[in-house]
Protein backbone atom coordinates (compact mmCIF):
# COMPACT_ATOMS: atom_id res chain seq x y z
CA UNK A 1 -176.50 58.43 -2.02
CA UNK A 2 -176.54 56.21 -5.20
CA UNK A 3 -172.61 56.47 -5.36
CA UNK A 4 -169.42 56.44 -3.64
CA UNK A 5 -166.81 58.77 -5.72
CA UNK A 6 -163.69 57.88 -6.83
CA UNK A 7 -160.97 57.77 -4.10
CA UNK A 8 -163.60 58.39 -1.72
CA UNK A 9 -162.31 56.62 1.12
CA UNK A 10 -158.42 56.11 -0.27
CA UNK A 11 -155.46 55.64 2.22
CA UNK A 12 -158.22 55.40 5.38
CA UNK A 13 -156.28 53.62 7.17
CA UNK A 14 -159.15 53.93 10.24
CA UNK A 15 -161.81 52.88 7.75
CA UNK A 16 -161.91 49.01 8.71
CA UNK A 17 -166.40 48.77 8.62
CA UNK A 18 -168.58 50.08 6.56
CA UNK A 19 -172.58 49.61 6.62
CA UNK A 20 -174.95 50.19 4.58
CA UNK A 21 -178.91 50.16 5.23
CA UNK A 22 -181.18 47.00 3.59
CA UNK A 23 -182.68 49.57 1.32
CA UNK A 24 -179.71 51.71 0.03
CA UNK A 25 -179.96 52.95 -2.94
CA UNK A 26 -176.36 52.84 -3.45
CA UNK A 27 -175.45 52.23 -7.24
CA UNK A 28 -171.78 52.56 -8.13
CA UNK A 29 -169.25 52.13 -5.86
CA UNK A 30 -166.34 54.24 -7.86
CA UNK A 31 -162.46 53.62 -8.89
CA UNK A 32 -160.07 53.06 -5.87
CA UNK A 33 -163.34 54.05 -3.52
CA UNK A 34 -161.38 52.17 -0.67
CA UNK A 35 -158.45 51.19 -1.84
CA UNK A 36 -155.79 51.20 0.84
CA UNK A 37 -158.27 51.39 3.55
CA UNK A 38 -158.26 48.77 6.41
CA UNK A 39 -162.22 47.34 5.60
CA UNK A 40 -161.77 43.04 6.52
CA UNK A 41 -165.49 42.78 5.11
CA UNK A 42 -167.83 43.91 2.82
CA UNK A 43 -171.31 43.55 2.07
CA UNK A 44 -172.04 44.90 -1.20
CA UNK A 45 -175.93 46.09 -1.01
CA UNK A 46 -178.28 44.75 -3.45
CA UNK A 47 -178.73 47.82 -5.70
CA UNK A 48 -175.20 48.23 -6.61
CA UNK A 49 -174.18 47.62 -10.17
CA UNK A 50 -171.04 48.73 -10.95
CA UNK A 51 -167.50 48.39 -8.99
CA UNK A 52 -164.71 50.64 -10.00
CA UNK A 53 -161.57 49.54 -10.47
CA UNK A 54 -159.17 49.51 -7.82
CA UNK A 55 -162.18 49.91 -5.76
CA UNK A 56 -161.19 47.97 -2.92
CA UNK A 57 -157.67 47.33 -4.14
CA UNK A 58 -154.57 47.42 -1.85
CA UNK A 59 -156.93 46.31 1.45
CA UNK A 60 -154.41 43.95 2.83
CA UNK A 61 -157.02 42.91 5.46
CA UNK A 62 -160.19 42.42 2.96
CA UNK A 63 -161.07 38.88 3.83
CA UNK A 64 -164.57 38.36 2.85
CA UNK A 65 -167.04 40.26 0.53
CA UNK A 66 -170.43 38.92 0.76
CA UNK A 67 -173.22 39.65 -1.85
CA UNK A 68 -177.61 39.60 -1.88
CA UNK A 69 -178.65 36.50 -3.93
CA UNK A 70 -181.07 38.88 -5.39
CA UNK A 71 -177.90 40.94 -6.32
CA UNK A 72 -178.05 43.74 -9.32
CA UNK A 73 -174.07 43.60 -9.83
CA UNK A 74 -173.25 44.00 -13.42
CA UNK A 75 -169.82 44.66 -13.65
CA UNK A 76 -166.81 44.62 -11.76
CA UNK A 77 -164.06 46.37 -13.85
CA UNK A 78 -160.24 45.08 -13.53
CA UNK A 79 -158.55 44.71 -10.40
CA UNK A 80 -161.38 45.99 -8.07
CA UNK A 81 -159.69 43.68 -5.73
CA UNK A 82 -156.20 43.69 -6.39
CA UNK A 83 -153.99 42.59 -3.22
CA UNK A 84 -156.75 41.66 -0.92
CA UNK A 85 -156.93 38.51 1.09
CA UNK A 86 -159.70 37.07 -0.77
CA UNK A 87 -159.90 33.88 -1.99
CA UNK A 88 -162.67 34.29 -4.45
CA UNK A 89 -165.58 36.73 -5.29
């Protein structure tokens, strides 16, 4: 899988981990992919470069998001984390 789709996960209000393997190839990780979901953490795997807006907006528990020093992120488009707990990204 190299990306989740847009709205993938929206509204899963059971949806409070996700994992991903140490070599995912994951790239994108789409518009409003969680948003509304119930995810408190996130570990965004090294080969991602993109976040969608809205991604993970709307996760009222989304405390921490935690990144690979060796990270590929390019972009994070507006208000991937709109209304989350976090402090800073």
């Amino acid at each position: 899988m190299i990306q989740i789709q847009e709205n993938a996960f929206w509204r899963c209000k059971s949806l409070t981990i996700v994992d991903f393997h140490e070599k995912a190839k994951l790239k994108e990780i789409g518009k409003g992919a969680f948003a509304y979901s119930a995810i408190r953490s996130f570990q965004i795997p090294r080969n991602v470069q993109r976040i969608g807006s809205y991604a993970f907006g709307h996760c009222s528990e989304l405390q921490i998001i935690e990144k690979d020093e060796k990270s590929e992120l390019k972009f994070v488009e507006d208000d991937a984390f709109e209304d989350t707990k976090l402090e800073m990204f």
